[in-house]
PDB file of N, CA and C in Angstrom:
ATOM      1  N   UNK A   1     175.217  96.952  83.129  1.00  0.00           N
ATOM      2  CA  UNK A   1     175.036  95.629  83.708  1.00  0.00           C
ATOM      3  C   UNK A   1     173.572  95.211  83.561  1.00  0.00           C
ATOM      4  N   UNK A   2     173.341  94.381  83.128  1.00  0.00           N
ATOM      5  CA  UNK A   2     171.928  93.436  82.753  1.00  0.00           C
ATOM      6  C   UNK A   2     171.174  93.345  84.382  1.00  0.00           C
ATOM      7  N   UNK A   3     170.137  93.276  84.545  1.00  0.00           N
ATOM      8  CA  UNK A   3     169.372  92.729  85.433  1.00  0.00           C
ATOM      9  C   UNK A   3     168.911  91.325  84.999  1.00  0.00           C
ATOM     10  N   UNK A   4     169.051  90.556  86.401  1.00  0.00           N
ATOM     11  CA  UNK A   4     168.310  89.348  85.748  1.00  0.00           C
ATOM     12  C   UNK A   4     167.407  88.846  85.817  1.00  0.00           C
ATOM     13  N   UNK A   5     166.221  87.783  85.469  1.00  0.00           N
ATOM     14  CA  UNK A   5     164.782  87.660  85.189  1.00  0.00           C
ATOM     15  C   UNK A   5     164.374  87.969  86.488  1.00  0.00           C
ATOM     16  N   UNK A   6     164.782  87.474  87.236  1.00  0.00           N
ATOM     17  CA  UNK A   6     163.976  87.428  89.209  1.00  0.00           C
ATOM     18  C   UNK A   6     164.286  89.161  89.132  1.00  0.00           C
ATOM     19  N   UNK A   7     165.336  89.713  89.068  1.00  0.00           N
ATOM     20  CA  UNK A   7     165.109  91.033  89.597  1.00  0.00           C
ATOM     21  C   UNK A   7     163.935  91.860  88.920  1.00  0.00           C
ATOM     22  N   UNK A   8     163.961  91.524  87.894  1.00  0.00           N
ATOM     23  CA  UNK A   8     162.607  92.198  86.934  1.00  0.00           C
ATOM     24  C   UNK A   8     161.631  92.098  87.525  1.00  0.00           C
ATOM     25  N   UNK A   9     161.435  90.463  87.533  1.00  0.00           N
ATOM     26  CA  UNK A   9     160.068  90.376  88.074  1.00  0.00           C
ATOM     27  C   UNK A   9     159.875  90.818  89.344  1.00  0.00           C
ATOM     28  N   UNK A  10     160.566  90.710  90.152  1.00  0.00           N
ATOM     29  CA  UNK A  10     160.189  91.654  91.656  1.00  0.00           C
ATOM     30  C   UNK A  10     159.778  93.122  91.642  1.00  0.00           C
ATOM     31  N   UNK A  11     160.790  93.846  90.868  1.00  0.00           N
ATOM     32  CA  UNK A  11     160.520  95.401  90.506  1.00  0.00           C
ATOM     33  C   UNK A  11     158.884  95.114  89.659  1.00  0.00           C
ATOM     34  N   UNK A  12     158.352  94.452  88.895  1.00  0.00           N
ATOM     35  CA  UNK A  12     157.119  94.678  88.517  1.00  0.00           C
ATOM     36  C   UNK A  12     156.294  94.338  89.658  1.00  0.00           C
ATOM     37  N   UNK A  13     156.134  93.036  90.439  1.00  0.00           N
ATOM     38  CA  UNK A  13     154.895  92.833  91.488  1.00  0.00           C
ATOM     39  C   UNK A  13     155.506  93.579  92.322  1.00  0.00           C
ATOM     40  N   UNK A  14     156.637  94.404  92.931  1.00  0.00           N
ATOM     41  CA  UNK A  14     156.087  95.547  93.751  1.00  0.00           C
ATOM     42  C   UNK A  14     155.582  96.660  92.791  1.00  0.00           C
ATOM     43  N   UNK A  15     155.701  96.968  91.949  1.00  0.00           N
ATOM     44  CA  UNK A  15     154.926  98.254  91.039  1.00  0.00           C
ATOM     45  C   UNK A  15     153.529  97.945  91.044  1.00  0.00           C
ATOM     46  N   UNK A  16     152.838  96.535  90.827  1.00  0.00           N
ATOM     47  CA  UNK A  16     151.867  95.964  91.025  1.00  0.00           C
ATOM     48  C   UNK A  16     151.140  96.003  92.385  1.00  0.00           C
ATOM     49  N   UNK A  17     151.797  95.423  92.852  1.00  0.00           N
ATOM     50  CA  UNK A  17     150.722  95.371  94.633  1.00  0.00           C
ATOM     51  C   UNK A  17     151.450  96.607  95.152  1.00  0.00           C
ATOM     52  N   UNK A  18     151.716  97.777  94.795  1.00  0.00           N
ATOM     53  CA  UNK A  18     151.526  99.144  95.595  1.00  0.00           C
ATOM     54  C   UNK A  18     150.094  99.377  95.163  1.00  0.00           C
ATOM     55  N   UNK A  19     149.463  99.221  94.851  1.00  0.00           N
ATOM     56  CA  UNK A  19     148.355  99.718  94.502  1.00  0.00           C
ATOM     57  C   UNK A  19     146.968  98.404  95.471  1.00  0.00           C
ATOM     58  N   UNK A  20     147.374  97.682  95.340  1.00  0.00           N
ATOM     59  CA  UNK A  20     146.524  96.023  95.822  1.00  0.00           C
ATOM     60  C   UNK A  20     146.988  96.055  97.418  1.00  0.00           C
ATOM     61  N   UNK A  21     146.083  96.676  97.845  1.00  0.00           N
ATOM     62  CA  UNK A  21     146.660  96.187  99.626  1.00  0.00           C
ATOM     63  C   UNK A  21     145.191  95.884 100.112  1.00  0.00           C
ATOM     64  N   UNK A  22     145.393  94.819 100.536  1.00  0.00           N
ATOM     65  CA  UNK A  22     143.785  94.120 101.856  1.00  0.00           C
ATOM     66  C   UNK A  22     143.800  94.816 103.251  1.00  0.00           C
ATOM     67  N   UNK A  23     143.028  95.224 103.996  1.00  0.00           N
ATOM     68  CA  UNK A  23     142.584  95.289 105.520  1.00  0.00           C
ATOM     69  C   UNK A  23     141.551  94.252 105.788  1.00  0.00           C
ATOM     70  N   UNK A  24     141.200  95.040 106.942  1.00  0.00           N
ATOM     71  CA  UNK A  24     140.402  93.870 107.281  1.00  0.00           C
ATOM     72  C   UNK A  24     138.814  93.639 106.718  1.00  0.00           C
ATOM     73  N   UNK A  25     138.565  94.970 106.706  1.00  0.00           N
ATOM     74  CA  UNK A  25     137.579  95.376 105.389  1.00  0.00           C
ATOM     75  C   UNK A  25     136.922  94.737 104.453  1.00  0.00           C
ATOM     76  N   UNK A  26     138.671  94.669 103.966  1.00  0.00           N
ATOM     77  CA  UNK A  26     138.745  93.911 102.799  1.00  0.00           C
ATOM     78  C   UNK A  26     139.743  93.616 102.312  1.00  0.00           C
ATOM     79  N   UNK A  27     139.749  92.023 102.870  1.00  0.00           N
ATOM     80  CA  UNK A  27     141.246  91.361 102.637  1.00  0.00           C
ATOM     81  C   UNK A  27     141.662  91.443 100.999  1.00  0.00           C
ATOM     82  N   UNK A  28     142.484  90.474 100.795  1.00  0.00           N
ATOM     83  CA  UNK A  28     142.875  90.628  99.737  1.00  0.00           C
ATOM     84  C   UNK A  28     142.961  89.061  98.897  1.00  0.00           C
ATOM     85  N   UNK A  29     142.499  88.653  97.957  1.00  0.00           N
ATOM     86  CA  UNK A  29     142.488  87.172  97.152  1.00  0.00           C
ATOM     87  C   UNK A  29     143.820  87.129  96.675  1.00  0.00           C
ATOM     88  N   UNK A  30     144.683  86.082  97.350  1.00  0.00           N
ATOM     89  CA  UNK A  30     145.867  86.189  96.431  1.00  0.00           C
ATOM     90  C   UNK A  30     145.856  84.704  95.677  1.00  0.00           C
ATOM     91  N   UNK A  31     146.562  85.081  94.167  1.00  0.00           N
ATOM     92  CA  UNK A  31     146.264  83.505  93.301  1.00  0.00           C
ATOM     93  C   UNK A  31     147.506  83.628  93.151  1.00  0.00           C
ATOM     94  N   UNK A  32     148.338  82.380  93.358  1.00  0.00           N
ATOM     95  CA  UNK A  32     149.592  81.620  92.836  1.00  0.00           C
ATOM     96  C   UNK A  32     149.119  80.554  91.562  1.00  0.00           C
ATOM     97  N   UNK A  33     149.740  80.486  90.167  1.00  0.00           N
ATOM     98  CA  UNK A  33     149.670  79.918  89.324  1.00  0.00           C
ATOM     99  C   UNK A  33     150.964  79.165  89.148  1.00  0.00           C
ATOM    100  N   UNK A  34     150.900  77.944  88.900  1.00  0.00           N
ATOM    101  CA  UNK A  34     152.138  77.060  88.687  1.00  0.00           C
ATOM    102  C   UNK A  34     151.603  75.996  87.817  1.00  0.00           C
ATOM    103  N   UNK A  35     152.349  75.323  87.229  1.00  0.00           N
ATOM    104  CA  UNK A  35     152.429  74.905  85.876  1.00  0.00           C
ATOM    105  C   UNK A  35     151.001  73.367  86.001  1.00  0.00           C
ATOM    106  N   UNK A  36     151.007  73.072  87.421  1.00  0.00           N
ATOM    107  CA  UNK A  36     150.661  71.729  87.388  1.00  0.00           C
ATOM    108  C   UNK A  36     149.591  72.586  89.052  1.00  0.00           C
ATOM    109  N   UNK A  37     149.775  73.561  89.418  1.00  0.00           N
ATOM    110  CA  UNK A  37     148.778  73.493  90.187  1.00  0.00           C
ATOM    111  C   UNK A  37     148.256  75.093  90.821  1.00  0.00           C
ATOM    112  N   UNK A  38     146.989  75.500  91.076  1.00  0.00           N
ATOM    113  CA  UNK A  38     146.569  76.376  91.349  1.00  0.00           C
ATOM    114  C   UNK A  38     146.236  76.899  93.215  1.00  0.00           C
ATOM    115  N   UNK A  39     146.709  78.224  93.308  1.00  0.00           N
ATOM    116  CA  UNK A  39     146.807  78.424  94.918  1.00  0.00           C
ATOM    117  C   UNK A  39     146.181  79.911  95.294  1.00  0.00           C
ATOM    118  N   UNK A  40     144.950  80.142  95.807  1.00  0.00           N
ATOM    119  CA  UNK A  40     144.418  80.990  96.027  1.00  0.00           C
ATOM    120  C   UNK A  40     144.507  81.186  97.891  1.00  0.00           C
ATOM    121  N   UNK A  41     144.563  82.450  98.454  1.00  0.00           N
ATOM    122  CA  UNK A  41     144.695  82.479  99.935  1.00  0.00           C
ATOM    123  C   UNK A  41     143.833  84.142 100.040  1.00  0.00           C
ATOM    124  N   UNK A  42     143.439  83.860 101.119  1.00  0.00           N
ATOM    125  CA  UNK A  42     142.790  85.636 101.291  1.00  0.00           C
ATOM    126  C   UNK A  42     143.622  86.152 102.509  1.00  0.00           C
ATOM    127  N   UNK A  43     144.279  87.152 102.214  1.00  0.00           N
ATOM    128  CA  UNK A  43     145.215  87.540 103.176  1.00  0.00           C
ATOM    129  C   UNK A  43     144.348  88.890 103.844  1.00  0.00           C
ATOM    130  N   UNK A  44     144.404  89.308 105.072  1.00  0.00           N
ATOM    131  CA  UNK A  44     144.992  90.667 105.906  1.00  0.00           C
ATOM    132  C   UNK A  44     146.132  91.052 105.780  1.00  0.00           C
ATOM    133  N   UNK A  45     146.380  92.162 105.158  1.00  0.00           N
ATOM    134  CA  UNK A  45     147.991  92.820 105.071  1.00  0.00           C
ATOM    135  C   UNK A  45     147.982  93.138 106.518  1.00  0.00           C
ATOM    136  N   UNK A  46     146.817  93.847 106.910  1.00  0.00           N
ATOM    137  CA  UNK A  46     147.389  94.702 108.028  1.00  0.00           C
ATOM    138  C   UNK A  46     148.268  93.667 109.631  1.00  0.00           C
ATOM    139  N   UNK A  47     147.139  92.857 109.035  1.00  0.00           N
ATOM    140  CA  UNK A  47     147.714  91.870 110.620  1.00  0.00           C
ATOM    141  C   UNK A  47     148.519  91.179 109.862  1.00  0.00           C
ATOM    142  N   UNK A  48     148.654  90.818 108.446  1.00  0.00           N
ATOM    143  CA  UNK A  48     149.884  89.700 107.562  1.00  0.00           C
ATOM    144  C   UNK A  48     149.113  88.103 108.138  1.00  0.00           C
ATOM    145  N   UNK A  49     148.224  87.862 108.369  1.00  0.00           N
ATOM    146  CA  UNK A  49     147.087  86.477 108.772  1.00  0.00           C
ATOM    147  C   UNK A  49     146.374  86.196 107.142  1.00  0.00           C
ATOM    148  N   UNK A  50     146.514  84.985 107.145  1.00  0.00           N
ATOM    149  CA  UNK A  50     145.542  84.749 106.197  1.00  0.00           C
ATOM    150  C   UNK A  50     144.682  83.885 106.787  1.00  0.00           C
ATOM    151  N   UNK A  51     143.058  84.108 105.965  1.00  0.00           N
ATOM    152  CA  UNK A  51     141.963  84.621 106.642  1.00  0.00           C
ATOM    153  C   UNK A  51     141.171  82.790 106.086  1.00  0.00           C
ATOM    154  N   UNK A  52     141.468  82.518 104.912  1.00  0.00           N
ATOM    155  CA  UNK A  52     141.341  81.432 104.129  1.00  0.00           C
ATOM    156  C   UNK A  52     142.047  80.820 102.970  1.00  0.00           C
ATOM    157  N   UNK A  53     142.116  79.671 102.705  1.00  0.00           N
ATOM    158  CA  UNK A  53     143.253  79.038 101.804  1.00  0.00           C
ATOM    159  C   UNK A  53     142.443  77.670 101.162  1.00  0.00           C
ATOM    160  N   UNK A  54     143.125  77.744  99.536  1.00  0.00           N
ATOM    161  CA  UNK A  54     142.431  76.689  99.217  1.00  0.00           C
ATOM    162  C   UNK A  54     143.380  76.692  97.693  1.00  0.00           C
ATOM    163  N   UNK A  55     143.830  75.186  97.384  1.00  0.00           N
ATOM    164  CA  UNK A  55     144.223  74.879  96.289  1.00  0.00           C
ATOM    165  C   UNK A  55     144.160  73.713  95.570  1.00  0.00           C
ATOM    166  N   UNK A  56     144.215  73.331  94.426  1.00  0.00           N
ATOM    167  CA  UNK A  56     144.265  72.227  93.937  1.00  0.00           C
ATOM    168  C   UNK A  56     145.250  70.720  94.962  1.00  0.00           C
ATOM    169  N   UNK A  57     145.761  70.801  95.723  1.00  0.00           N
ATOM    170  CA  UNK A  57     145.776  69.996  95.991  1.00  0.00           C
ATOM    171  C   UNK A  57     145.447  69.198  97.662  1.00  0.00           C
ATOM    172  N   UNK A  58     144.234  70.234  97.808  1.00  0.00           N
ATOM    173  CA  UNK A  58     143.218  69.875  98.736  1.00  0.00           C
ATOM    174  C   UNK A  58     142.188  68.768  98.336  1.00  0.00           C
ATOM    175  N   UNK A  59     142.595  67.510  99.162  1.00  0.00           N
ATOM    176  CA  UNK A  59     141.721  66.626  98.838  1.00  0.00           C
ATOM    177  C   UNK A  59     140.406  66.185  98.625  1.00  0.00           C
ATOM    178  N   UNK A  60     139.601  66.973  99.445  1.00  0.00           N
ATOM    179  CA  UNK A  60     138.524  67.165  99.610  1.00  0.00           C
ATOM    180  C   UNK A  60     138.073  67.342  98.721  1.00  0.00           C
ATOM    181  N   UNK A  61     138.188  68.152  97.658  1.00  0.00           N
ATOM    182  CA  UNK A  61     137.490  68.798  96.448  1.00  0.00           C
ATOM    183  C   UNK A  61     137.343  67.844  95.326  1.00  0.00           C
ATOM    184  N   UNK A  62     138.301  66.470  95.217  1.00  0.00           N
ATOM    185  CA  UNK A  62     138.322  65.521  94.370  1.00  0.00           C
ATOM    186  C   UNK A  62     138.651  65.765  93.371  1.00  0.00           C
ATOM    187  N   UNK A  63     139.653  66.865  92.830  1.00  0.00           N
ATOM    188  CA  UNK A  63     140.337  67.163  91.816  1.00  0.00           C
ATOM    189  C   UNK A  63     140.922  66.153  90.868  1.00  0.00           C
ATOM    190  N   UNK A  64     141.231  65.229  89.893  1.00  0.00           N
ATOM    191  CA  UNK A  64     141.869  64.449  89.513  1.00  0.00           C
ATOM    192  C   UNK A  64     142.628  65.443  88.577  1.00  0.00           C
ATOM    193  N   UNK A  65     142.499  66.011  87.422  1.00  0.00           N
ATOM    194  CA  UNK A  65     143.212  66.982  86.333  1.00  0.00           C
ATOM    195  C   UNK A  65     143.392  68.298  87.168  1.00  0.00           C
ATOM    196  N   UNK A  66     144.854  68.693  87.497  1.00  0.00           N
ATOM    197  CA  UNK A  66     144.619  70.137  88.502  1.00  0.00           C
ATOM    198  C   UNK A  66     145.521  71.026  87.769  1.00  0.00           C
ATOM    199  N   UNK A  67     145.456  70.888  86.520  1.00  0.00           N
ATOM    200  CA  UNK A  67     145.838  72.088  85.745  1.00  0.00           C
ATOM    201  C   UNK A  67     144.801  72.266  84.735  1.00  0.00           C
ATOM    202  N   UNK A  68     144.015  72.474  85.131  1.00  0.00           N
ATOM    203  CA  UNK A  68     142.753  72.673  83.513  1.00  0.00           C
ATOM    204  C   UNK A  68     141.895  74.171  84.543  1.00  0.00           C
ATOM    205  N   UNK A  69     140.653  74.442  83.710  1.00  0.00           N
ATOM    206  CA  UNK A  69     140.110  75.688  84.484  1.00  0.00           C
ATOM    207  C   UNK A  69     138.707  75.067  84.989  1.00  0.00           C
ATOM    208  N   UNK A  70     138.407  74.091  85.445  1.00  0.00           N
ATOM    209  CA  UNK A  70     137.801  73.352  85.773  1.00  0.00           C
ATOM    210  C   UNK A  70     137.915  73.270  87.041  1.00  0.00           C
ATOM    211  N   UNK A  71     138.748  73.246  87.803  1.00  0.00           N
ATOM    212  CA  UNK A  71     139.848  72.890  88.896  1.00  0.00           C
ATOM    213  C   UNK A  71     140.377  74.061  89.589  1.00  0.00           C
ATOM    214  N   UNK A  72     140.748  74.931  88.860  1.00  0.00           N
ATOM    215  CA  UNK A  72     140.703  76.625  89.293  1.00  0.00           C
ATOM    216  C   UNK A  72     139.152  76.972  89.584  1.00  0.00           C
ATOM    217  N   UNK A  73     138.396  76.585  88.916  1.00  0.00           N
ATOM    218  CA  UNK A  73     136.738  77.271  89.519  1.00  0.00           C
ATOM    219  C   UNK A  73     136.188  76.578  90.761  1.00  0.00           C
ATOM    220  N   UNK A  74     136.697  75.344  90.631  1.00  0.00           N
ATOM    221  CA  UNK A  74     136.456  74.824  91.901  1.00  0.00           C
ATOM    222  C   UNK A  74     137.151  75.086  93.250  1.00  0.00           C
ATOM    223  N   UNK A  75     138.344  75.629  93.059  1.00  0.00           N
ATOM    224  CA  UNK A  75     139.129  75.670  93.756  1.00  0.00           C
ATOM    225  C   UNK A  75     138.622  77.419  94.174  1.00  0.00           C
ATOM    226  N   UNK A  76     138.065  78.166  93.730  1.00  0.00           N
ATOM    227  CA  UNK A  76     137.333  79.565  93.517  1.00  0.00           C
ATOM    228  C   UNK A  76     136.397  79.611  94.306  1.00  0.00           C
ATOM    229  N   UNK A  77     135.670  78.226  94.227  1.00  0.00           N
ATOM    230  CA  UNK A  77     134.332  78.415  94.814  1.00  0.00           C
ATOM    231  C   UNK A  77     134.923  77.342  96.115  1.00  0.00           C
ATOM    232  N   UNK A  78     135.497  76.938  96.486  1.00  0.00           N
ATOM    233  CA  UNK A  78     136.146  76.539  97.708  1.00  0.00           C
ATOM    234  C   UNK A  78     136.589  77.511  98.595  1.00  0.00           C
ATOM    235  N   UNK A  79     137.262  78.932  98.150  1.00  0.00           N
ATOM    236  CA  UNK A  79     137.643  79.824  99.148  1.00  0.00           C
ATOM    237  C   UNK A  79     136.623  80.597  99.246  1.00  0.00           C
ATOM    238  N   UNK A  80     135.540  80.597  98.091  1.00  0.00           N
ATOM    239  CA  UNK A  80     134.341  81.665  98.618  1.00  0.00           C
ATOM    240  C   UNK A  80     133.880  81.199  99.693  1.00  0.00           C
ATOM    241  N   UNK A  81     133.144  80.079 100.161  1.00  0.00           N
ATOM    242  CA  UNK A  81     132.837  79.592 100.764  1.00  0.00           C
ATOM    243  C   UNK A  81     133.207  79.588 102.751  1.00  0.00           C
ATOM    244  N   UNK A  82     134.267  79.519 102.294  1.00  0.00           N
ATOM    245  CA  UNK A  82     135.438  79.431 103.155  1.00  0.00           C
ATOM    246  C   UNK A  82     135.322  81.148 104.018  1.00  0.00           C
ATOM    247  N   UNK A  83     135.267  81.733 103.269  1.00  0.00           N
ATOM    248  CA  UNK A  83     135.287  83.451 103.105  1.00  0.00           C
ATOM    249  C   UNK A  83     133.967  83.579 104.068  1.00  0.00           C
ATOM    250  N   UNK A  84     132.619  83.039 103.057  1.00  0.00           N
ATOM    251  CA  UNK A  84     131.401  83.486 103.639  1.00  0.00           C
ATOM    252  C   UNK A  84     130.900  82.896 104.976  1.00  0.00           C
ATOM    253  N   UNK A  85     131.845  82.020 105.112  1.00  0.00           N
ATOM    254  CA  UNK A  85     131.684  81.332 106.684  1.00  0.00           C
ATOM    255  C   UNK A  85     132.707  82.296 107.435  1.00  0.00           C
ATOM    256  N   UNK A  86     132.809  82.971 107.272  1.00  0.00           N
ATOM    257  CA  UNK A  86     134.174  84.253 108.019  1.00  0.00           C
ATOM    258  C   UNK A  86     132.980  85.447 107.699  1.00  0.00           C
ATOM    259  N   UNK A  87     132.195  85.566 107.328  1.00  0.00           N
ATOM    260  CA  UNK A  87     131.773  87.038 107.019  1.00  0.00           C
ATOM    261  C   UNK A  87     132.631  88.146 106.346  1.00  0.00           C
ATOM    262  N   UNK A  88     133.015  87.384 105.514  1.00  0.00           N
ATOM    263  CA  UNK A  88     134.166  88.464 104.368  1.00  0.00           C
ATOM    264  C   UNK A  88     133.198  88.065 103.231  1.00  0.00           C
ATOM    265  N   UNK A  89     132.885  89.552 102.465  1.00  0.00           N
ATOM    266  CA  UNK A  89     132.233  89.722 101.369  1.00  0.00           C
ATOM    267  C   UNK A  89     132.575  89.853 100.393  1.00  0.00           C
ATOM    268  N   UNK A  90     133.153  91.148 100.585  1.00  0.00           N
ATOM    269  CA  UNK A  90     134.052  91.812  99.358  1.00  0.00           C
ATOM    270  C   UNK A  90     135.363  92.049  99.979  1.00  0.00           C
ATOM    271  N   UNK A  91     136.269  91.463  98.528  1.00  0.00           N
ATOM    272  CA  UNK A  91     137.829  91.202  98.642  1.00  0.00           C
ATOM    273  C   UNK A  91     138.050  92.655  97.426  1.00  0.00           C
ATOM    274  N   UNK A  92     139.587  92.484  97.971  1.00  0.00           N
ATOM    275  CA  UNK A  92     140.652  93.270  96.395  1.00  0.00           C
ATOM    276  C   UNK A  92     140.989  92.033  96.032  1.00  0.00           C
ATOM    277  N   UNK A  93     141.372  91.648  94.436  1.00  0.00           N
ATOM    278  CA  UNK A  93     141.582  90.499  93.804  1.00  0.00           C
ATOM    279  C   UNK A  93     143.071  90.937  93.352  1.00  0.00           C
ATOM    280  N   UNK A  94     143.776  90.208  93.688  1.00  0.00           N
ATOM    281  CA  UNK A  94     145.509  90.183  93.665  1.00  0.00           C
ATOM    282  C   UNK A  94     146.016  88.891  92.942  1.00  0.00           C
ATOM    283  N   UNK A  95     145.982  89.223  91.384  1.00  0.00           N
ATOM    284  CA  UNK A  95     146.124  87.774  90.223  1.00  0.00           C
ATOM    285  C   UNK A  95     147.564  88.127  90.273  1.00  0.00           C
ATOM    286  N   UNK A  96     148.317  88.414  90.904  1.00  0.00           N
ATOM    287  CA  UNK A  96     150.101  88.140  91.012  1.00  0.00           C
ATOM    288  C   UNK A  96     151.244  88.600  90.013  1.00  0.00           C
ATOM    289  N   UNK A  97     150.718  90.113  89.043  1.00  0.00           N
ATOM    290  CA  UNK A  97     150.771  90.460  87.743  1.00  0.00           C
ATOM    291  C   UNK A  97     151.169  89.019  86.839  1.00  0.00           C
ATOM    292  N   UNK A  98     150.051  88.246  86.845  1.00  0.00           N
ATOM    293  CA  UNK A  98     149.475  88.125  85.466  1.00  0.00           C
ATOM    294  C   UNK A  98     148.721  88.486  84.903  1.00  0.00           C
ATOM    295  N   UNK A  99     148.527  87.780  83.726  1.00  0.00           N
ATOM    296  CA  UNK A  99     146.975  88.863  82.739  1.00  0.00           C
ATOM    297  C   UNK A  99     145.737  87.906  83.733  1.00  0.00           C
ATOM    298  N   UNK A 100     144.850  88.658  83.530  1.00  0.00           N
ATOM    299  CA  UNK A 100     143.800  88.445  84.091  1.00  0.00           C
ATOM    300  C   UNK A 100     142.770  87.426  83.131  1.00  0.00           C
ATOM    301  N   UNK A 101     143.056  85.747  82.824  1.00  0.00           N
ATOM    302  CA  UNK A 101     142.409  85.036  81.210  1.00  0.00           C
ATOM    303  C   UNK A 101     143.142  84.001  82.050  1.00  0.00           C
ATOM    304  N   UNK A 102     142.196  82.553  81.605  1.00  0.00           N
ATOM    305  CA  UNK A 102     142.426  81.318  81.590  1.00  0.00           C
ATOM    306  C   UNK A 102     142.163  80.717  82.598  1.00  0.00           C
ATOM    307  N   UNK A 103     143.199  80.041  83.964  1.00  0.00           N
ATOM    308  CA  UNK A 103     142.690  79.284  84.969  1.00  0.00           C
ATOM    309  C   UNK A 103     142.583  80.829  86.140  1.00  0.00           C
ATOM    310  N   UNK A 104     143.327  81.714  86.429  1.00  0.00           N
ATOM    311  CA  UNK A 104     143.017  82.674  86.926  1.00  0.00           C
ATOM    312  C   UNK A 104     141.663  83.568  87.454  1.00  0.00           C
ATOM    313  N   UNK A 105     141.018  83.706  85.647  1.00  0.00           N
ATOM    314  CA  UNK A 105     139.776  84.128  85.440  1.00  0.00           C
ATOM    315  C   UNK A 105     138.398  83.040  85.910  1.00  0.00           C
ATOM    316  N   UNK A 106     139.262  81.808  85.835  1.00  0.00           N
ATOM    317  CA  UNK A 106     137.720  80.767  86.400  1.00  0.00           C
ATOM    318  C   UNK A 106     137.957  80.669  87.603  1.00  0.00           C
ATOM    319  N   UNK A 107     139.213  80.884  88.448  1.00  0.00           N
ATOM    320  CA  UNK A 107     139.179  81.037  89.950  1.00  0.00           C
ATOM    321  C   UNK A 107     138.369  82.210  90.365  1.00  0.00           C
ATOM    322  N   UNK A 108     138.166  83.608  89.955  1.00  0.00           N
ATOM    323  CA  UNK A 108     137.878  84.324  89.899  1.00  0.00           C
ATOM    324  C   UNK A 108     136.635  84.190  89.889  1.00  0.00           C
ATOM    325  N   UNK A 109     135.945  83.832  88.499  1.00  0.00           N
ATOM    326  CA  UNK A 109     134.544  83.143  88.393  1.00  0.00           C
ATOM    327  C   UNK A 109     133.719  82.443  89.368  1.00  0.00           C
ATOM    328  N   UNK A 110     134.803  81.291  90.150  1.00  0.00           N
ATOM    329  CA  UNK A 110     133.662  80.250  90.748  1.00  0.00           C
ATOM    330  C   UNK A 110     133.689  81.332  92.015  1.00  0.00           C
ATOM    331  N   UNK A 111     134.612  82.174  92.402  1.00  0.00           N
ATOM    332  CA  UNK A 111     134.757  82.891  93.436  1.00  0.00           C
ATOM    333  C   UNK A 111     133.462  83.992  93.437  1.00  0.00           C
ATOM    334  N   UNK A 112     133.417  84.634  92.744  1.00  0.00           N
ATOM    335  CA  UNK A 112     132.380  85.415  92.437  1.00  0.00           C
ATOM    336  C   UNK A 112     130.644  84.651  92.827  1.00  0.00           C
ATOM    337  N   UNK A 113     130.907  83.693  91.977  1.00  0.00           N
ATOM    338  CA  UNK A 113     129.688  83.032  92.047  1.00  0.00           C
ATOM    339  C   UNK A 113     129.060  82.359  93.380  1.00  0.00           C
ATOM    340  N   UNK A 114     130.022  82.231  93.851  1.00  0.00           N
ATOM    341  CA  UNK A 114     129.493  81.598  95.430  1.00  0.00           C
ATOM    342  C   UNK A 114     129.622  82.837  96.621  1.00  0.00           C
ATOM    343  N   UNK A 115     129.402  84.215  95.912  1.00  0.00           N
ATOM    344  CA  UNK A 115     128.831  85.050  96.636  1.00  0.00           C
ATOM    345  C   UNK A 115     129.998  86.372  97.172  1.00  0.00           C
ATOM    346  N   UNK A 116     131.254  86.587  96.256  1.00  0.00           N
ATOM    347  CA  UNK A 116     132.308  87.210  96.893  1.00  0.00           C
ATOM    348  C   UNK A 116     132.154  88.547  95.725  1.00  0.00           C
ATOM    349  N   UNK A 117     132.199  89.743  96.179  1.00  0.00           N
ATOM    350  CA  UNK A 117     132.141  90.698  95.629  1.00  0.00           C
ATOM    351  C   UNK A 117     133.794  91.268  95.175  1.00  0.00           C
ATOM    352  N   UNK A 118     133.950  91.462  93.793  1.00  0.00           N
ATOM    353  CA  UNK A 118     135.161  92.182  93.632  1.00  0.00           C
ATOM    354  C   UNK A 118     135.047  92.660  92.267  1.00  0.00           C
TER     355      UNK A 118
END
């Protein structure tokens, strides 16, 4: 009997995040990628709270194009921010088994850059 695409993919991101778990330490960056928009959150596993949240379609940031990597870095350097007003430094980075390249990697980027260790 075939498995079908959803069951796959579940059996891989749990094979994936057994290894990726946040405390309080050090939460965890989680990125959702979707076709037309980008979603980063910093979770606590232990308490299951997330700590900060920020995505393309937060107004504030003045996004007009929110699928380019332009928009992911901004959206990067929106949760750092967010983070360093919490006194969270250093995260585990949880890209959702995808490859780690494209709008992902510039969320990553602007994240880094506005002061988040990972």
């Amino acid at each position: 009997m075939k498995k079908t695409q959803k069951k796959l993919y579940v059996q891989q991101k749990k094979r994936y995040l057994k290894n990726i778990v946040g405390n309080p330490e050090k939460p965890r960056l989680s990125v959702f990628r979707s076709h037309k928009h980008i979603y980063g959150q910093i979770i606590d596993d232990e308490t299951g709270h997330t700590l900060a949240f920020s995505s393309t379609l937060n107004k504030t940031l003045g996004i007009k194009n929110t699928a380019n990597k332009e928009a992911a870095y901004l959206v990067g350097q929106d949760l750092a921010k967010q983070a360093t007003a919490k006194d969270i430094k250093t995260i585990v980075f949880d890209r959702g088994n995808r490859p780690y390249h494209g709008r992902i990697q510039s969320l990553a980027e602007g994240a880094r850059e506005q002061g988040l260790i990972f």
